[in-house]
PDB file of N, CA and C in Angstrom:
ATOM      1  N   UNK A   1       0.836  -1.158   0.000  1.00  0.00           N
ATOM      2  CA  UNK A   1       0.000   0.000   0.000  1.00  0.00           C
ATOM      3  C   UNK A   1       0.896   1.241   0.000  1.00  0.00           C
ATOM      4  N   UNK A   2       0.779   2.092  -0.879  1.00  0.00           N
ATOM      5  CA  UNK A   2       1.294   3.776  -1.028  1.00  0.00           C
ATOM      6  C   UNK A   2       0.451   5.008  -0.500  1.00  0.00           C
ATOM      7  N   UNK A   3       1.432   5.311   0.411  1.00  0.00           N
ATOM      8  CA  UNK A   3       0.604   6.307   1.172  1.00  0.00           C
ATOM      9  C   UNK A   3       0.488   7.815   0.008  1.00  0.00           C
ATOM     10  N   UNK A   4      -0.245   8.614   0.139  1.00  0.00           N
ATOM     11  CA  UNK A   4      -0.434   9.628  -0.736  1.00  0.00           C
ATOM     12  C   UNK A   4      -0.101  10.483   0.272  1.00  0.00           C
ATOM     13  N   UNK A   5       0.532  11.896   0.109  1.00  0.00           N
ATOM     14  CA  UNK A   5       0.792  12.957   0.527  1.00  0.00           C
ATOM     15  C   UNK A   5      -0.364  13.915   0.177  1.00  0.00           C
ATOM     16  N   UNK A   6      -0.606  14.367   1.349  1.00  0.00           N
ATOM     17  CA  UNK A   6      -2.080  15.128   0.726  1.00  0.00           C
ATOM     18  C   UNK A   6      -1.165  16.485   0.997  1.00  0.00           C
ATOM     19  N   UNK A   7      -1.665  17.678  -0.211  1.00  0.00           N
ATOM     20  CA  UNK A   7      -0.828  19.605   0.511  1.00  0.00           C
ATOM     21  C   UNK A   7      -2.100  19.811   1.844  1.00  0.00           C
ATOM     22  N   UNK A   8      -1.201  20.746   2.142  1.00  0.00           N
ATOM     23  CA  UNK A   8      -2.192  21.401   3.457  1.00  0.00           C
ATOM     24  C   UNK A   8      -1.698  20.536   4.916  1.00  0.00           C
ATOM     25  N   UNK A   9      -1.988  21.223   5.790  1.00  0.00           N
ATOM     26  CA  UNK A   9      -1.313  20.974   7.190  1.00  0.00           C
ATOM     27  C   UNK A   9      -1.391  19.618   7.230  1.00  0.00           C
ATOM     28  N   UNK A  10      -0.525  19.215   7.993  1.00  0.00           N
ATOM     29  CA  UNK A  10      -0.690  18.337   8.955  1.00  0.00           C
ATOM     30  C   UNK A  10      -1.506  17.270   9.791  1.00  0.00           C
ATOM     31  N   UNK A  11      -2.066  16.090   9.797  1.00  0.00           N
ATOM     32  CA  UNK A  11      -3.142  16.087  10.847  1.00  0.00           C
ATOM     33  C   UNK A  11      -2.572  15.970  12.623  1.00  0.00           C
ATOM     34  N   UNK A  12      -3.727  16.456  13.320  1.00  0.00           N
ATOM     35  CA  UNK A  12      -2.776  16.453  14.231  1.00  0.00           C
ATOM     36  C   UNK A  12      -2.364  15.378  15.486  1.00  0.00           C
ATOM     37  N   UNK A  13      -1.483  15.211  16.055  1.00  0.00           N
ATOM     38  CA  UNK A  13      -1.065  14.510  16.569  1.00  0.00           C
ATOM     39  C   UNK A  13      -2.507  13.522  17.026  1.00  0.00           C
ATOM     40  N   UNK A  14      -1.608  12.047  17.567  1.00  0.00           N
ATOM     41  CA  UNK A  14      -2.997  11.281  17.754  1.00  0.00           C
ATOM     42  C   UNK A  14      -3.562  11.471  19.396  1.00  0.00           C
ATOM     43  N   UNK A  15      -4.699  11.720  19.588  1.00  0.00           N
ATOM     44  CA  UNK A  15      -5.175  11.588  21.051  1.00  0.00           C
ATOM     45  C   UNK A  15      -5.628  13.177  20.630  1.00  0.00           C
ATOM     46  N   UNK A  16      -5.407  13.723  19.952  1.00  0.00           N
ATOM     47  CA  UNK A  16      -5.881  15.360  20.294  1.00  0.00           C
ATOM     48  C   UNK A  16      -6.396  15.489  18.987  1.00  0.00           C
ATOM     49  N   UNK A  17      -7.683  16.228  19.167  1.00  0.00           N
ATOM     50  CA  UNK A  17      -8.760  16.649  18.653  1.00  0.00           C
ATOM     51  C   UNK A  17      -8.606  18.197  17.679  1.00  0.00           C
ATOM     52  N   UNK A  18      -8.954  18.964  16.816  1.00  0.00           N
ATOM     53  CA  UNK A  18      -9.037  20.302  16.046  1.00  0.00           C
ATOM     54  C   UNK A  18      -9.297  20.686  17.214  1.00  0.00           C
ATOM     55  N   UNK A  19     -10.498  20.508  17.025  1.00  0.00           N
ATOM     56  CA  UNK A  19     -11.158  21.632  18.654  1.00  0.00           C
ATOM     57  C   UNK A  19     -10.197  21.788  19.874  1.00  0.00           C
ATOM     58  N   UNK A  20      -9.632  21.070  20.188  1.00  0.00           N
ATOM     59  CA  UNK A  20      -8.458  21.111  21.311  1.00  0.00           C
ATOM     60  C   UNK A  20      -8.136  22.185  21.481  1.00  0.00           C
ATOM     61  N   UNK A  21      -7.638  22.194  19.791  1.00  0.00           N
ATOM     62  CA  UNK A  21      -6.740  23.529  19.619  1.00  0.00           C
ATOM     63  C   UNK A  21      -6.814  24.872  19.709  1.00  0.00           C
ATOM     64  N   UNK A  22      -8.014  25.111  20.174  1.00  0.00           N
ATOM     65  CA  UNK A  22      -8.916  26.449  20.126  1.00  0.00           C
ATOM     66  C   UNK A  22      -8.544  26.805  21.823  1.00  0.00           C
ATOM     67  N   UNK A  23      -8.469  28.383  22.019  1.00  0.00           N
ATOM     68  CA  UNK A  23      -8.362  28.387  23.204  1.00  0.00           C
ATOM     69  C   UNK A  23     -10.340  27.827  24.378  1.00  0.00           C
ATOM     70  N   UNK A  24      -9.418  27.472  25.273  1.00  0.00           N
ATOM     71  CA  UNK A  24     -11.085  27.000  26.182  1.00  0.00           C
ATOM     72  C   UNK A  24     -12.022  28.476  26.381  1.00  0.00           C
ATOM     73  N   UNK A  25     -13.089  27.887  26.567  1.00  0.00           N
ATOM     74  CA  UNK A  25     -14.083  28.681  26.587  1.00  0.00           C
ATOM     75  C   UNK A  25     -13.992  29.445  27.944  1.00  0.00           C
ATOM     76  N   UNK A  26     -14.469  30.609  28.472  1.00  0.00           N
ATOM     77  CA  UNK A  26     -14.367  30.761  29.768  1.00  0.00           C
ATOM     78  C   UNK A  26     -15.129  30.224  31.006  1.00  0.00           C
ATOM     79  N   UNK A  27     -15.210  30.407  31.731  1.00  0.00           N
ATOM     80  CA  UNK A  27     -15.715  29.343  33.117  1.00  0.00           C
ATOM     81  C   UNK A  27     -16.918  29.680  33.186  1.00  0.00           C
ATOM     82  N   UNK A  28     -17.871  29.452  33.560  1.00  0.00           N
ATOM     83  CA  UNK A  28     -19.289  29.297  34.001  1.00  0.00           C
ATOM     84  C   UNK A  28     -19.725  30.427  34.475  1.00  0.00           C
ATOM     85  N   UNK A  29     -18.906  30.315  35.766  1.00  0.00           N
ATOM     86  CA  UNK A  29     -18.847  31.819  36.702  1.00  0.00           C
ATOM     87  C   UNK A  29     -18.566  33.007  36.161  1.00  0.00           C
ATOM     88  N   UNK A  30     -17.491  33.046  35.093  1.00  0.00           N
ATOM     89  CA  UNK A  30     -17.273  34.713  34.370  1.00  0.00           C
ATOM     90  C   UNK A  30     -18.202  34.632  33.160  1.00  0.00           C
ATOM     91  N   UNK A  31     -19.012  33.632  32.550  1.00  0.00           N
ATOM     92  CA  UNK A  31     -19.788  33.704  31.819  1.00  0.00           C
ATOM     93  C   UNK A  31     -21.264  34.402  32.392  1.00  0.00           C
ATOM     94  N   UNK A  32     -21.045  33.848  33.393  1.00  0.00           N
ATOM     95  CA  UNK A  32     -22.869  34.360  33.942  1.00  0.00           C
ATOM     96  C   UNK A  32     -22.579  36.044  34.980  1.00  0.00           C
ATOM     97  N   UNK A  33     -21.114  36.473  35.386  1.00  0.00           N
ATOM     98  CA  UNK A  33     -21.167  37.414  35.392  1.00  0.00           C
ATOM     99  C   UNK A  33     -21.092  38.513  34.169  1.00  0.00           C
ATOM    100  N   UNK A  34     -20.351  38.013  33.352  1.00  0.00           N
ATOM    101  CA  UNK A  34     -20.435  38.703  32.010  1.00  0.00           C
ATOM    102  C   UNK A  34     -22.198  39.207  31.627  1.00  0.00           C
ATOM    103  N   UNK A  35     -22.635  37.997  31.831  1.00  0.00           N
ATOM    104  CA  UNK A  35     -23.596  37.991  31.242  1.00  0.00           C
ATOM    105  C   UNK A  35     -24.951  39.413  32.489  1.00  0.00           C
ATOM    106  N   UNK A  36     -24.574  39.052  33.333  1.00  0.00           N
ATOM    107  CA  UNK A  36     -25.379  39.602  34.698  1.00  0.00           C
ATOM    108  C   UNK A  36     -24.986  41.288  33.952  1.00  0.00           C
ATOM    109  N   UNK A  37     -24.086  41.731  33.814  1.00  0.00           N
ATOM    110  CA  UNK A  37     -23.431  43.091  33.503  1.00  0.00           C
ATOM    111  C   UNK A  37     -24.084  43.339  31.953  1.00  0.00           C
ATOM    112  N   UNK A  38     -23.961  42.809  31.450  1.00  0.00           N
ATOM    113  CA  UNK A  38     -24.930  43.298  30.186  1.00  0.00           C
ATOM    114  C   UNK A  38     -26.184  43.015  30.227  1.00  0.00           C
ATOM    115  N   UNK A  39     -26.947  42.266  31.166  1.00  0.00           N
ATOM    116  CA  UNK A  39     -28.843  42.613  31.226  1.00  0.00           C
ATOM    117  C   UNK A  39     -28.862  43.812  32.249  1.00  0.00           C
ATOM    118  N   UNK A  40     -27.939  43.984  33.327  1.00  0.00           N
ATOM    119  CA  UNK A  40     -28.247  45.017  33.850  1.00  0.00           C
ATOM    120  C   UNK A  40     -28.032  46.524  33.182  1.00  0.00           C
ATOM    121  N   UNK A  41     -27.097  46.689  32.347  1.00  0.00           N
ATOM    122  CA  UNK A  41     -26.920  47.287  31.343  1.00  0.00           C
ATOM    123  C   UNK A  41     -28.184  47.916  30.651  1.00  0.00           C
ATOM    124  N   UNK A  42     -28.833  46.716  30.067  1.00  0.00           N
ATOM    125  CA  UNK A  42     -30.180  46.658  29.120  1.00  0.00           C
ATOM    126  C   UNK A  42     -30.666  47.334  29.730  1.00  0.00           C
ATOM    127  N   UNK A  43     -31.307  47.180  30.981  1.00  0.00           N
ATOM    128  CA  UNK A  43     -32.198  47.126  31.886  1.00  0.00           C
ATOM    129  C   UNK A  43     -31.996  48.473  31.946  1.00  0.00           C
ATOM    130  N   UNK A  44     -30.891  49.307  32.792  1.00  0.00           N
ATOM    131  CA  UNK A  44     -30.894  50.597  32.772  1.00  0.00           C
ATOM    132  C   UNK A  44     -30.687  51.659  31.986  1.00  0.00           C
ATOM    133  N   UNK A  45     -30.769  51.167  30.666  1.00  0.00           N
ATOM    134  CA  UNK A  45     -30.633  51.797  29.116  1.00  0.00           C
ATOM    135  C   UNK A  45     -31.830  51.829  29.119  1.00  0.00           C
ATOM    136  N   UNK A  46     -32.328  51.117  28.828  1.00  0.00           N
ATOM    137  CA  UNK A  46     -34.115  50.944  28.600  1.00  0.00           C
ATOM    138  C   UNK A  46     -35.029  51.540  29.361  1.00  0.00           C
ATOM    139  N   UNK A  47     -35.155  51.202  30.748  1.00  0.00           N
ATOM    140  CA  UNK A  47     -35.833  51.798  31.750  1.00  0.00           C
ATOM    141  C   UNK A  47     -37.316  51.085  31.976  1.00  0.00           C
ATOM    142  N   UNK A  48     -38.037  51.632  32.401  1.00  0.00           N
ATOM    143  CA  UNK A  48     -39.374  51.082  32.477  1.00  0.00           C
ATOM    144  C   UNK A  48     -39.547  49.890  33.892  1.00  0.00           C
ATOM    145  N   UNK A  49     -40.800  49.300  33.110  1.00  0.00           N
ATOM    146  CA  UNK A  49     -41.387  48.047  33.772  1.00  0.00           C
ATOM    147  C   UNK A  49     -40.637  46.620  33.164  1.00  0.00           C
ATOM    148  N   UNK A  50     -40.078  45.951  33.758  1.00  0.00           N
ATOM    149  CA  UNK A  50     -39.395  44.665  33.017  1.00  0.00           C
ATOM    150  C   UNK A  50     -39.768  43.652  33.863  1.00  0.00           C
ATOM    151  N   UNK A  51     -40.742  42.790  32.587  1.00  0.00           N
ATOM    152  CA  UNK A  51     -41.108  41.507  33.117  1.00  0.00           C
ATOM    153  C   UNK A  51     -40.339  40.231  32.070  1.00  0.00           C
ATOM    154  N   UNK A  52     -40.575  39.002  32.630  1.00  0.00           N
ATOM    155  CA  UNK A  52     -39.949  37.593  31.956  1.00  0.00           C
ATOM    156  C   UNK A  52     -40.073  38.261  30.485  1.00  0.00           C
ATOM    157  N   UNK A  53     -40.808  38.320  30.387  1.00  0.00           N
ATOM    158  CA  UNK A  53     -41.691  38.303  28.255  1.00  0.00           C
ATOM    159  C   UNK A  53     -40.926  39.180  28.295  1.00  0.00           C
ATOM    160  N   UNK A  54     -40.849  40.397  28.496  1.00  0.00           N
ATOM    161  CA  UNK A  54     -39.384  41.571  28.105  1.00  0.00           C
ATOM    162  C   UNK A  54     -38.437  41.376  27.967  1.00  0.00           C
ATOM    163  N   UNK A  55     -37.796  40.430  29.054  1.00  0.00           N
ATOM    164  CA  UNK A  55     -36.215  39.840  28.825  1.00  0.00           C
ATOM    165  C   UNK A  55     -35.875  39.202  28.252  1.00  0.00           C
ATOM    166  N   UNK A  56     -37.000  38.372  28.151  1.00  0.00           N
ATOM    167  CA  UNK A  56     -36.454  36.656  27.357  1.00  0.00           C
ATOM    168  C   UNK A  56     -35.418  36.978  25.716  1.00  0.00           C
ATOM    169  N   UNK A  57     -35.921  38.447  25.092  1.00  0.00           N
ATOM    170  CA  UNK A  57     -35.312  38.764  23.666  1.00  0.00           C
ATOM    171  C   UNK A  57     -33.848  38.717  24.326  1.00  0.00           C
ATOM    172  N   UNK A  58     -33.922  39.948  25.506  1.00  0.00           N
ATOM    173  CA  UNK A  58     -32.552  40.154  25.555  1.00  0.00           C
ATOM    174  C   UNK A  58     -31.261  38.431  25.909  1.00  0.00           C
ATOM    175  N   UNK A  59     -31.869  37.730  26.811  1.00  0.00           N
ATOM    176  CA  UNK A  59     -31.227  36.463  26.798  1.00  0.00           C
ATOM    177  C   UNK A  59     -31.140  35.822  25.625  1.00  0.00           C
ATOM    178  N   UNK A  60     -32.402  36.304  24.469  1.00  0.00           N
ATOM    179  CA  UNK A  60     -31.962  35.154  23.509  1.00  0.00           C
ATOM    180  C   UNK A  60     -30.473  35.821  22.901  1.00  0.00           C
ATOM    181  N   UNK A  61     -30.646  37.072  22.775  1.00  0.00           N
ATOM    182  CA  UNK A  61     -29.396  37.778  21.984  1.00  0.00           C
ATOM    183  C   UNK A  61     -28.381  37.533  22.584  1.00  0.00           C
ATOM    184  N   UNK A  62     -27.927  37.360  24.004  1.00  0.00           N
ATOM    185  CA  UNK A  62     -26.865  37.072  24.611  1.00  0.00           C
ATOM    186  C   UNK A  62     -26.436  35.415  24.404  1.00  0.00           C
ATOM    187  N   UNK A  63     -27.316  34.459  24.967  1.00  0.00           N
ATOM    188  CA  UNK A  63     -26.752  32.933  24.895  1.00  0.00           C
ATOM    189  C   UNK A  63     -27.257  32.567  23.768  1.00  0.00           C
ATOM    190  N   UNK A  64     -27.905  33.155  22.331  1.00  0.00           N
ATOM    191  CA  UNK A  64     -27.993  32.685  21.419  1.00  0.00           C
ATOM    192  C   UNK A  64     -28.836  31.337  21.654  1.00  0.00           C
ATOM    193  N   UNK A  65     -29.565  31.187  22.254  1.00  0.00           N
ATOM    194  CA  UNK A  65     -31.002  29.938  22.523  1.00  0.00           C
ATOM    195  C   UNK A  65     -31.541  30.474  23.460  1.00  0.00           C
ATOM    196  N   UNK A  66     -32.674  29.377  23.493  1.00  0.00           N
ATOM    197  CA  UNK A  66     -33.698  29.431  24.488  1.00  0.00           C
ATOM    198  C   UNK A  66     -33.282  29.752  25.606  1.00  0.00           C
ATOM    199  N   UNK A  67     -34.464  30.450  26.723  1.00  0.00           N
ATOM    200  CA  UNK A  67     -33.964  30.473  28.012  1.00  0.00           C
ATOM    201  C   UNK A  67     -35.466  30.325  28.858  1.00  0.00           C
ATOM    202  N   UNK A  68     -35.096  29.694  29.699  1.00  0.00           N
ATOM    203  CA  UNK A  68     -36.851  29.061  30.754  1.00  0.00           C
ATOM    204  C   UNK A  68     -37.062  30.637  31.259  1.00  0.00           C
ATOM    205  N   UNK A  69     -38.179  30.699  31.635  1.00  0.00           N
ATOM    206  CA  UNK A  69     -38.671  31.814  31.798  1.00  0.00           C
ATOM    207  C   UNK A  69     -38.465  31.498  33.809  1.00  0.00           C
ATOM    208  N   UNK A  70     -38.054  30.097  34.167  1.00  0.00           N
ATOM    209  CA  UNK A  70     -37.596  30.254  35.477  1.00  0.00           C
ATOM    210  C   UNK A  70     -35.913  30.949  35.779  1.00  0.00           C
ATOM    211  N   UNK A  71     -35.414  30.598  34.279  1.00  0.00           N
ATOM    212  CA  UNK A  71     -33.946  31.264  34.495  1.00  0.00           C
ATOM    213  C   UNK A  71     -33.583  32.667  34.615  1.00  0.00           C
ATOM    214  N   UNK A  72     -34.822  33.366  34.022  1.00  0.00           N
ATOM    215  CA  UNK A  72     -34.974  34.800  33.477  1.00  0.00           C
ATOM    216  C   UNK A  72     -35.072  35.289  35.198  1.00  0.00           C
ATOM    217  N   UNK A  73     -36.526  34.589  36.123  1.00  0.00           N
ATOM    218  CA  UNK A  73     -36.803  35.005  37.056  1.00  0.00           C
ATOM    219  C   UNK A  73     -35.608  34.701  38.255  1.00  0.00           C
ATOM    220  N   UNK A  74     -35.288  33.600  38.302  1.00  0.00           N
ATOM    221  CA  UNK A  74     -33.466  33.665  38.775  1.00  0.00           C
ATOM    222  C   UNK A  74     -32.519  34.945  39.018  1.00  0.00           C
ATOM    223  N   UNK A  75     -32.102  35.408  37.428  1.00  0.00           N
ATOM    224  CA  UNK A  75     -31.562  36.711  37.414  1.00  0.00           C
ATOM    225  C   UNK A  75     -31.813  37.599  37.766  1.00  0.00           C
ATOM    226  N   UNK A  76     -33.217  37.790  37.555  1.00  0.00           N
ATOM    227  CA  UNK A  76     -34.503  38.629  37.941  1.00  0.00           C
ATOM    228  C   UNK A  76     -34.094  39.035  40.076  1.00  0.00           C
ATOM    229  N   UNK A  77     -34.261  38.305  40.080  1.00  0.00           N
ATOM    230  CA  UNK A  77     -34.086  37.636  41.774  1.00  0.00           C
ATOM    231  C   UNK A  77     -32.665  38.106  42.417  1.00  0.00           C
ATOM    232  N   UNK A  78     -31.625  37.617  41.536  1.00  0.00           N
ATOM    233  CA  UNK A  78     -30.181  37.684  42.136  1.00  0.00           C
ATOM    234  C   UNK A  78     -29.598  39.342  42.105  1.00  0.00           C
ATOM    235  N   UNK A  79     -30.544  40.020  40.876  1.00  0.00           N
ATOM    236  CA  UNK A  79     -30.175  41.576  41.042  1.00  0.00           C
ATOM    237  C   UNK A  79     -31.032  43.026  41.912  1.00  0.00           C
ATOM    238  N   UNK A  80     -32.176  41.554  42.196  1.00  0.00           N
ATOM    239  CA  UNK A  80     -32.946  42.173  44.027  1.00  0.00           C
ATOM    240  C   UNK A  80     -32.148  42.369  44.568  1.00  0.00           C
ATOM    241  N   UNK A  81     -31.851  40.907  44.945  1.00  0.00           N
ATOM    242  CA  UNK A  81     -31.055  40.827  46.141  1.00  0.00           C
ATOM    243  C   UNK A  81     -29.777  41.948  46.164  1.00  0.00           C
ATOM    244  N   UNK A  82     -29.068  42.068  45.355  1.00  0.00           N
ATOM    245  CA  UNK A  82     -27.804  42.270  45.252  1.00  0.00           C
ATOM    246  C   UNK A  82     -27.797  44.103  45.158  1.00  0.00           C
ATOM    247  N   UNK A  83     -29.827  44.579  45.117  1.00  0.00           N
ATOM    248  CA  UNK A  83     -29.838  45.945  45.286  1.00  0.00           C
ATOM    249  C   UNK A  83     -29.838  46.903  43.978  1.00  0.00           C
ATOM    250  N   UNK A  84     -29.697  46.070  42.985  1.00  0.00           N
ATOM    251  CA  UNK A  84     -29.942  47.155  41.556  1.00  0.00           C
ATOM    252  C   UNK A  84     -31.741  47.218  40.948  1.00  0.00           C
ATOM    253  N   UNK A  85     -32.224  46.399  41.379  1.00  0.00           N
ATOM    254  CA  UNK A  85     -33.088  45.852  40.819  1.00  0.00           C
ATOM    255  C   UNK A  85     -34.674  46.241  42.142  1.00  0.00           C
ATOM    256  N   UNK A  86     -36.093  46.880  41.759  1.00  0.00           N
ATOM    257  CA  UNK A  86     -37.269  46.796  42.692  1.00  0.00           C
ATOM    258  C   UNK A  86     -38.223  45.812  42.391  1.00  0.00           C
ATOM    259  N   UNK A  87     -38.047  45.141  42.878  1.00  0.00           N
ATOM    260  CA  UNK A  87     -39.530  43.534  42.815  1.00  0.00           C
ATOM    261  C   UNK A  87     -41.191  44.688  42.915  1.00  0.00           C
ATOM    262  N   UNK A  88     -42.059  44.951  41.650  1.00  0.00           N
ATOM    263  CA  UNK A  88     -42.923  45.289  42.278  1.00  0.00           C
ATOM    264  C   UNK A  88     -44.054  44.136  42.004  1.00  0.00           C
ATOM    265  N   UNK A  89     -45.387  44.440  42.220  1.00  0.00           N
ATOM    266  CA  UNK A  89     -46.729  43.406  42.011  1.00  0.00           C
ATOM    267  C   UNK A  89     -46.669  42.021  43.064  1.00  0.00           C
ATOM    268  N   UNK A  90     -45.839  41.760  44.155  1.00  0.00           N
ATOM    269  CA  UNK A  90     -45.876  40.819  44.611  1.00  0.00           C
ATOM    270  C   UNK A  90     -47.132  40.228  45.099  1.00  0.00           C
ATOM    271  N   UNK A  91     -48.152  39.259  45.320  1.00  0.00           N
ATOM    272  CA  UNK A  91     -49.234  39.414  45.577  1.00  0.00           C
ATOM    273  C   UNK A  91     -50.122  39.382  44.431  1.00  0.00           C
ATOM    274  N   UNK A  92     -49.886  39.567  43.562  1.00  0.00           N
ATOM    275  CA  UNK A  92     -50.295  40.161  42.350  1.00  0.00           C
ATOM    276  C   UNK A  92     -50.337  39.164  41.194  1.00  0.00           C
ATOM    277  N   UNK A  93     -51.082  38.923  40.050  1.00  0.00           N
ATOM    278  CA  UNK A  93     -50.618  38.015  38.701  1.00  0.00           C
ATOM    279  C   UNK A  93     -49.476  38.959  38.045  1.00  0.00           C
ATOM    280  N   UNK A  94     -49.142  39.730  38.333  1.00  0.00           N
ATOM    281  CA  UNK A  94     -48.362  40.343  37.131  1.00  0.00           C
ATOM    282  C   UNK A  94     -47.482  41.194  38.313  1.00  0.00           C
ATOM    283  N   UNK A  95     -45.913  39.919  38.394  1.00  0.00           N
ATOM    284  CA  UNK A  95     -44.680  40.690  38.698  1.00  0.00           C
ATOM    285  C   UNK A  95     -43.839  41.422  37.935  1.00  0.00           C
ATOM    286  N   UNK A  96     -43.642  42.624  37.900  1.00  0.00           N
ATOM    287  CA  UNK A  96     -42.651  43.397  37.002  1.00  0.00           C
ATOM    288  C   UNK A  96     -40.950  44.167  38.237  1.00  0.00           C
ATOM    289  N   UNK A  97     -39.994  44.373  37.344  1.00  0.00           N
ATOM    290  CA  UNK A  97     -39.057  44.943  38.146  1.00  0.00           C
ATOM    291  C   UNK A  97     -38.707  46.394  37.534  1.00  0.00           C
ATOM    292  N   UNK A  98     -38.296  47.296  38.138  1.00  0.00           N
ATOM    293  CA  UNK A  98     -38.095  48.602  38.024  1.00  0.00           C
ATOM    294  C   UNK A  98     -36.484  48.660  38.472  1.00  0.00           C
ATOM    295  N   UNK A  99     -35.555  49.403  38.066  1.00  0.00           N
ATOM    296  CA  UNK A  99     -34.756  49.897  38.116  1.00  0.00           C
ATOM    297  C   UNK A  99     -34.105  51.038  39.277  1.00  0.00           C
ATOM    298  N   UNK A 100     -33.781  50.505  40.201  1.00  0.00           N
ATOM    299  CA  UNK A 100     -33.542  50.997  41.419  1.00  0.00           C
ATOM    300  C   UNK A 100     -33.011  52.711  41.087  1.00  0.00           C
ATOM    301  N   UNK A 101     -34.102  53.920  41.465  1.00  0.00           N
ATOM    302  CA  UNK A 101     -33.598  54.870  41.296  1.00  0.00           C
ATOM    303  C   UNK A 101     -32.080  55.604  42.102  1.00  0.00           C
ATOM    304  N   UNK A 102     -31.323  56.725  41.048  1.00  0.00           N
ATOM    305  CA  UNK A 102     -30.033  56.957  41.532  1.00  0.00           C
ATOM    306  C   UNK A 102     -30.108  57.801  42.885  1.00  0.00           C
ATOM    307  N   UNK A 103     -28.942  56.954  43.521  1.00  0.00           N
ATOM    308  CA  UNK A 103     -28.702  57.367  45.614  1.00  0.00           C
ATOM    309  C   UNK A 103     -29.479  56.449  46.073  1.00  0.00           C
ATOM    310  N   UNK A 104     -30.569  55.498  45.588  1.00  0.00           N
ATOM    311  CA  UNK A 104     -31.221  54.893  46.904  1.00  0.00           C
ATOM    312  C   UNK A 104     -30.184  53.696  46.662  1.00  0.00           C
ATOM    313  N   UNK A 105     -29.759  53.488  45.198  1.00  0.00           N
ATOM    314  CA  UNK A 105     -29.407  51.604  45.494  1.00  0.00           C
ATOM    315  C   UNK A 105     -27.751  51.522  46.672  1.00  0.00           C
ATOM    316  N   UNK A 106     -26.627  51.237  45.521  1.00  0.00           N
ATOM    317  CA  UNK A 106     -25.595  50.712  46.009  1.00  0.00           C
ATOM    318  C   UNK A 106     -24.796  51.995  46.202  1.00  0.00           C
TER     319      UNK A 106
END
């Protein structure tokens, strides 16, 4: 049997993959802060009343797919807590969040 020389690189070594070769993706944790810093972003560009159905565009544009409308309320939740963000309608069918006005938040 005659091996043929093909032009063009190399293949690469055995045990390692193309994709290998790419640098790694970043970690979980700087992904979802990345990500936390540009809806809050949105959020205070935009202004208003922001409910799930409002955000869900902006998540699709960021992770490029779907997102549960429990993940939305998650984020929703973690930027209460954390003081950027006003939970109003609790009690209510229809929760929306408001944008913590400037001097009261952090």
């Amino acid at each position: 049997m005659t091996v043929t020389k093909l032009p063009g690189p190399t293949t690469p070594a055995a045990g390692r993959h193309p994709w290998s070769l790419r640098p790694p993706l970043a970690a979980p944790h700087q992904q979802r802060l990345a990500f936390q810093r540009y809806f809050l972003d949105t959020v205070r560009r935009e202004r208003g009343e922001w409910t799930v159905g409002r955000a869900k565009p902006v998540f699709r544009r960021f992770w490029q797919s779907h997102s549960y409308r429990s993940t939305i309320r998650r984020h929703f939740n973690r930027l209460v807590a954390e003081g950027h963000l006003i939970r109003h309608g609790d009690g209510t069918p229809r929760i929306y969040y408001t944008v913590v006005p400037e001097g009261e938040g952090q």
